[in-house]
C-alpha atoms as a PDB file:
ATOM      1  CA  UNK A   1      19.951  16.133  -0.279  1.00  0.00           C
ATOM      2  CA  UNK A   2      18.680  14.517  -3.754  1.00  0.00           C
ATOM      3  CA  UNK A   3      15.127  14.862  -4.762  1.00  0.00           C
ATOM      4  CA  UNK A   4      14.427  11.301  -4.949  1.00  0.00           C
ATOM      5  CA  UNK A   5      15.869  11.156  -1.004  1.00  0.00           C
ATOM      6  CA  UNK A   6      13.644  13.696   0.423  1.00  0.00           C
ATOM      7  CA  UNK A   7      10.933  11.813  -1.739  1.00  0.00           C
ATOM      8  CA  UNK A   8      11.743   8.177   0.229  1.00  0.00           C
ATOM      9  CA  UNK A   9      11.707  10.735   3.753  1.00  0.00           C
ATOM     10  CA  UNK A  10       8.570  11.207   3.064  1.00  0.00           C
ATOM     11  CA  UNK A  11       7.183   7.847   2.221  1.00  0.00           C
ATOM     12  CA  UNK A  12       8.796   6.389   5.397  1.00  0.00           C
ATOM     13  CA  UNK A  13       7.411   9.597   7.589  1.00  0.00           C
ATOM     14  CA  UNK A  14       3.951   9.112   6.079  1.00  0.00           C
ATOM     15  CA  UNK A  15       4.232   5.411   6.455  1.00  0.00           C
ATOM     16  CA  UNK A  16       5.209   5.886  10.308  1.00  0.00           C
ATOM     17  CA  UNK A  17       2.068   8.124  10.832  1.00  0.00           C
ATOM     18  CA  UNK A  18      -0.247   5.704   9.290  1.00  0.00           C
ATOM     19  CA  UNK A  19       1.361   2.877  12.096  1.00  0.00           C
ATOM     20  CA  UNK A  20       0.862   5.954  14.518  1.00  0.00           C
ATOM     21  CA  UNK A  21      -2.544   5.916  13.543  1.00  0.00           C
ATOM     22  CA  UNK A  22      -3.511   2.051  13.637  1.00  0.00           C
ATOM     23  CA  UNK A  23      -1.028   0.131  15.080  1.00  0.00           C
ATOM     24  CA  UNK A  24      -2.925  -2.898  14.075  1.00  0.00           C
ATOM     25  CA  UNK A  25      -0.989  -2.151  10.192  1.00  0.00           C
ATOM     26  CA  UNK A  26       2.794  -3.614   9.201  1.00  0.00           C
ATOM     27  CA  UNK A  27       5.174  -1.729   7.203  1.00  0.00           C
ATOM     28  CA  UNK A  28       3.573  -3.190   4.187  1.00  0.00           C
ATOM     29  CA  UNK A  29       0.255  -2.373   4.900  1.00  0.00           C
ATOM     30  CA  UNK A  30       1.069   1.330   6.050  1.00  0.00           C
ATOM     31  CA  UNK A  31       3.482   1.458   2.913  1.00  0.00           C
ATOM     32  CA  UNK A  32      -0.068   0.155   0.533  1.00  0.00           C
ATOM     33  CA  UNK A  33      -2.033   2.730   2.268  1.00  0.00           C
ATOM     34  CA  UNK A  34       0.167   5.660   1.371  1.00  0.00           C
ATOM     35  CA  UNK A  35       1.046   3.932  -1.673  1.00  0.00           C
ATOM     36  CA  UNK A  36      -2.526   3.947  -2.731  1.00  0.00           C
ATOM     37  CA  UNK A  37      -3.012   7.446  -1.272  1.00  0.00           C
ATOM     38  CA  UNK A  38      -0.313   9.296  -3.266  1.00  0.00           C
ATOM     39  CA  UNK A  39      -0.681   7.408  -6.334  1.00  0.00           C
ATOM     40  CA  UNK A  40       2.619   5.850  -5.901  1.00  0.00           C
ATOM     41  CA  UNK A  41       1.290   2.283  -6.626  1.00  0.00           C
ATOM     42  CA  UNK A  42      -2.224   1.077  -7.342  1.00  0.00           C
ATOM     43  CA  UNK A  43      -1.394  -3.017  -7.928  1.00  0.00           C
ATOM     44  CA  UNK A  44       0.252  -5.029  -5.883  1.00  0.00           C
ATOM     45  CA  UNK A  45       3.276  -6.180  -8.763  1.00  0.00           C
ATOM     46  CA  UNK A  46       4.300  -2.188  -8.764  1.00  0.00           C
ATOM     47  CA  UNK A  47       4.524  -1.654  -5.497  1.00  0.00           C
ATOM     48  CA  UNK A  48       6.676  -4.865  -4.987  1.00  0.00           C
ATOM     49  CA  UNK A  49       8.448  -3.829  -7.355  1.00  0.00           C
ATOM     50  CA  UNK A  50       9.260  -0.229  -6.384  1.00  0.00           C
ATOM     51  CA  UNK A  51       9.822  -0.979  -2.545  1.00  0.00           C
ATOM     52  CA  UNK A  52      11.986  -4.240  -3.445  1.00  0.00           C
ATOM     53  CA  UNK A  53       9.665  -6.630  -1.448  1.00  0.00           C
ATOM     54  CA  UNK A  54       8.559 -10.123  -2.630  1.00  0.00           C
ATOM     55  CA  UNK A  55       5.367  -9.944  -4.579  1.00  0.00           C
ATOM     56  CA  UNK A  56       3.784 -12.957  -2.270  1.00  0.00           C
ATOM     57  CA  UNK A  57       4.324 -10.539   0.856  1.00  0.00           C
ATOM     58  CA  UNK A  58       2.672  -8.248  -0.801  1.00  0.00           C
ATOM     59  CA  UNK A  59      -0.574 -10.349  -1.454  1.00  0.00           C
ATOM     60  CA  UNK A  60      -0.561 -11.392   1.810  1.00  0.00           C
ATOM     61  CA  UNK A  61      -0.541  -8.389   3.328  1.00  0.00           C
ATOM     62  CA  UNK A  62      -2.849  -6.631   0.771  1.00  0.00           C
ATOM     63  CA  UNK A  63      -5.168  -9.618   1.146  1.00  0.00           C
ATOM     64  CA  UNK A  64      -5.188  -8.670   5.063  1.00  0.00           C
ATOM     65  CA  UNK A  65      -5.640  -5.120   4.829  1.00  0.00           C
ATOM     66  CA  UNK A  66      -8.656  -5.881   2.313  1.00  0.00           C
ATOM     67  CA  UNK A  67     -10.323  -8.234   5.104  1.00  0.00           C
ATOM     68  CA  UNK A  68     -10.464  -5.474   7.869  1.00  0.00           C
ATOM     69  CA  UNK A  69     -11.540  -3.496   4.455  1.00  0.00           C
ATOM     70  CA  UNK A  70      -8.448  -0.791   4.802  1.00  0.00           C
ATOM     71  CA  UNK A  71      -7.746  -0.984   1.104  1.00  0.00           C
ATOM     72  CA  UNK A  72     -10.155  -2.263  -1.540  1.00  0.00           C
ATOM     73  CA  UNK A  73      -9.824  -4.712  -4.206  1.00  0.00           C
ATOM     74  CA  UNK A  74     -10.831  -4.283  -7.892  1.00  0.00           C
ATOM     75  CA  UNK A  75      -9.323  -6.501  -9.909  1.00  0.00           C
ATOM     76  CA  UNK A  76      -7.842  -9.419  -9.930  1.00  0.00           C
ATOM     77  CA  UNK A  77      -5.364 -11.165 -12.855  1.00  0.00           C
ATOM     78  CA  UNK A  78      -5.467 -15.122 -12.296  1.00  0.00           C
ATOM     79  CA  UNK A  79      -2.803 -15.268 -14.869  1.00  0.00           C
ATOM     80  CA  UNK A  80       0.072 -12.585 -13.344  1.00  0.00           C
ATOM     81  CA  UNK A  81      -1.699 -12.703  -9.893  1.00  0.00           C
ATOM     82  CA  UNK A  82      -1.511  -8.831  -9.986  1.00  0.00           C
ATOM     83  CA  UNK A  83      -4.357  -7.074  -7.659  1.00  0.00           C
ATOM     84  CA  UNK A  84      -5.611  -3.722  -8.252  1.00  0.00           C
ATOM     85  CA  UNK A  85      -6.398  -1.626  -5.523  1.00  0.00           C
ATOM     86  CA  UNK A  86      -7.692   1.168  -4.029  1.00  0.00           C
ATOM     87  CA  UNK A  87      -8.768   3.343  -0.677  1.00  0.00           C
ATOM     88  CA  UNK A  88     -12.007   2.946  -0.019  1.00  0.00           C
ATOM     89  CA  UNK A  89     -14.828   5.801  -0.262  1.00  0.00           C
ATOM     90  CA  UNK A  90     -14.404   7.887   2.381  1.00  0.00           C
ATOM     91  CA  UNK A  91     -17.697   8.635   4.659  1.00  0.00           C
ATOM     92  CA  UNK A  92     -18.570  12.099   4.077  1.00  0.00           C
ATOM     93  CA  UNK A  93     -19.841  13.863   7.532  1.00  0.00           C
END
C-alpha cells in the first residue's frame, strides 16, 4: 500500500469519526474539520481543490459550519471568493 493511500485512509477514517461524533456534519463539513485540524487545508479554494469538489459546495458548507460556529472565518477575498479558516479556540477546563 502507497504512502499517499494510507494517507487518504486516514482522512476518510478521521472524517467518519468526526460524523460519529456530530452527526449534524456532511462529508464536507467533517472533511473541513479535519482539514483544518491537520493542516491539510486552511481556505476553502485548497481544499476544493485537493478533494476534487466544486468550490461553491465548499462555501456553502463552510458558510454552515461557521453559523453553528464549528469552524471559524478569518478572511475573506471578494475578488477570488477564497475564505480562510480555522478551528476555533478550544475551552480550556
Amino acid at each position: 500500500m502507497s504512502e499517499e493511500a494510507s494517507e487518504v485512509d486516514r482522512f476518510l477514517a478521521l472524517v467518519a469519526a468526526a460524523q460519529g461524533r456530530d452527526i449534524r456534519l456532511t462529508s464536507i463539513q467533517a472533511g473541513l474539520l479535519v482539514a483544518a485540524e491537520l493542516g491539510i487545508a486552511r481556505d476553502s479554494r485548497a481544499f476544493a481543490r485537493k478533494l476534487g469538489i466544486a468550490h461553491s459546495l465548499v462555501l456553502r458548507e463552510l458558510n454552515d459550519l461557521a453559523e453553528r460556529e464549528g469552524l471559524q472565518i478569518v478572511k475573506r477575498d471578494l475578488r477570488t471568493m477564497r475564505v480562510h479558516y480555522t478551528l476555533p479556540p478550544r475551552d480550556e477546563a
